[in-house]
Each structure stands twice: as structure tokens, then as C-alpha cells.
Protein backbone atom coordinates (compact mmCIF):
# COMPACT_ATOMS: atom_id res chain seq x y z
CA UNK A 1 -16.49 49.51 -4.41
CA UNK A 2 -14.71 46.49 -5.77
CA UNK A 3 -11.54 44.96 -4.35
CA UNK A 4 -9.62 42.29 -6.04
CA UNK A 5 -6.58 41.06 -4.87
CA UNK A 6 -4.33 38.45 -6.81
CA UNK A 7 -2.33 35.09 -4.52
CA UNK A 8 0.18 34.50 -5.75
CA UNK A 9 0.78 30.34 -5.48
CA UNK A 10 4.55 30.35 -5.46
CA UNK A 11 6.76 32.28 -3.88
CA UNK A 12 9.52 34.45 -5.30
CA UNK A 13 12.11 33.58 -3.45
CA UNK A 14 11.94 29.97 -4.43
CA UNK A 15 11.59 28.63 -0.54
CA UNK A 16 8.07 28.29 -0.43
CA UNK A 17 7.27 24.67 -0.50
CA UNK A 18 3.37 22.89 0.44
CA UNK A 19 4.10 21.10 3.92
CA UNK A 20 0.66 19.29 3.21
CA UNK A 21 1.55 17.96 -0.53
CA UNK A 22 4.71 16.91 1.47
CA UNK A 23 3.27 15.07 3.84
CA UNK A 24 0.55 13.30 1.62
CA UNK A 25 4.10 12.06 -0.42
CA UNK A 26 5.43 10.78 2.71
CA UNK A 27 2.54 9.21 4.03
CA UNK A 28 1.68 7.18 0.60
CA UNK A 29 5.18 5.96 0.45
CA UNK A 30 5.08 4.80 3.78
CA UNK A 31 2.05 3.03 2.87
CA UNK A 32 3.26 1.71 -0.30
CA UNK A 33 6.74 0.46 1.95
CA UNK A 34 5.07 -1.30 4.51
CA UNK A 35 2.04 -2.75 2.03
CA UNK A 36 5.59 -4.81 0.43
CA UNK A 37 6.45 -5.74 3.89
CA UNK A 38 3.84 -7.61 4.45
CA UNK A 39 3.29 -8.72 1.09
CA UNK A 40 6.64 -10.29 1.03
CA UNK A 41 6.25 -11.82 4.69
CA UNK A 42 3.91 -13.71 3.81
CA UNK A 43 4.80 -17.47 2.32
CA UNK A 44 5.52 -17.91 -1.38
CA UNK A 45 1.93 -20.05 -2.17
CA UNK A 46 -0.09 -17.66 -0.57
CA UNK A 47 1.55 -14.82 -2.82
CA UNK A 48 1.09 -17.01 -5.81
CA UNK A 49 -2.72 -17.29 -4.77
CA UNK A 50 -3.11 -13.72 -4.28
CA UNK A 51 -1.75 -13.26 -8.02
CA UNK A 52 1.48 -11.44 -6.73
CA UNK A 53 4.32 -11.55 -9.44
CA UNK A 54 7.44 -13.78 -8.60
CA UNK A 55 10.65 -12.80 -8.61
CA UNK A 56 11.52 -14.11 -12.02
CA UNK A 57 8.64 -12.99 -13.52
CA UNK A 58 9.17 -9.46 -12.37
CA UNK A 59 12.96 -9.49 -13.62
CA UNK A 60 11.44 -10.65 -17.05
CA UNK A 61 9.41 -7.79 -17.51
CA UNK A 62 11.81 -5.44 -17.20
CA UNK A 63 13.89 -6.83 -19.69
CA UNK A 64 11.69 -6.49 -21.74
């Protein structure tokens, strides 16, 4: 005998949410947030070494 049973992913009454996509979201932003930090602490000629864009640079791309 054969049983086969179907899982649903979401939930029908529309609170069902993934606490562990949530969390991956959270944590990469947080990542992402304090990777600028330090990026931007540092002094303008090492940034320029390290290739990161200036300011004016970055404000002429999105002009564009």
C-alpha cells in the first residue's frame, strides 16, 4: 500500500512566513551595512587604491 501525501508550501491563511529566509535577509544586510562602514572609515587614498567609486563618480552614474 501506497501513501502519498501533498505539503503544501504556503499557507492559506496568508500568515505563514520562512523565519530562516528572514533571517538570511537580515543577516546579509547587516553584512552589506557594516562592509560600507568600514569601507567608508577608511581614508580617501586608500579607497581610491582599492578601486572604490568616489562620491562624484557614483552621483554620475546615476544620472545617467
Amino acid at each position: 500500500m501506497t501513501t502519498i501525501t501533498y505539503r503544501d508550501s504556503k499557507s492559506s491563511s496568508g500568515l505563514h512566513f520562512d523565519v530562516g529566509s528572514l533571517l538570511q535577509k537580515v543577516s546579509h544586510s547587516w553584512q552589506q551595512w557594516q562592509a560600507a562602514r568600514e569601507i567608508e572609515s577608511m581614508p580617501f587614498d586608500i579607497r581610491k587604491d582599492v578601486g572604490y567609486p568616489s562620491a562624484e563618480a557614483a552621483d554620475e552614474r546615476k544620472v545617467m
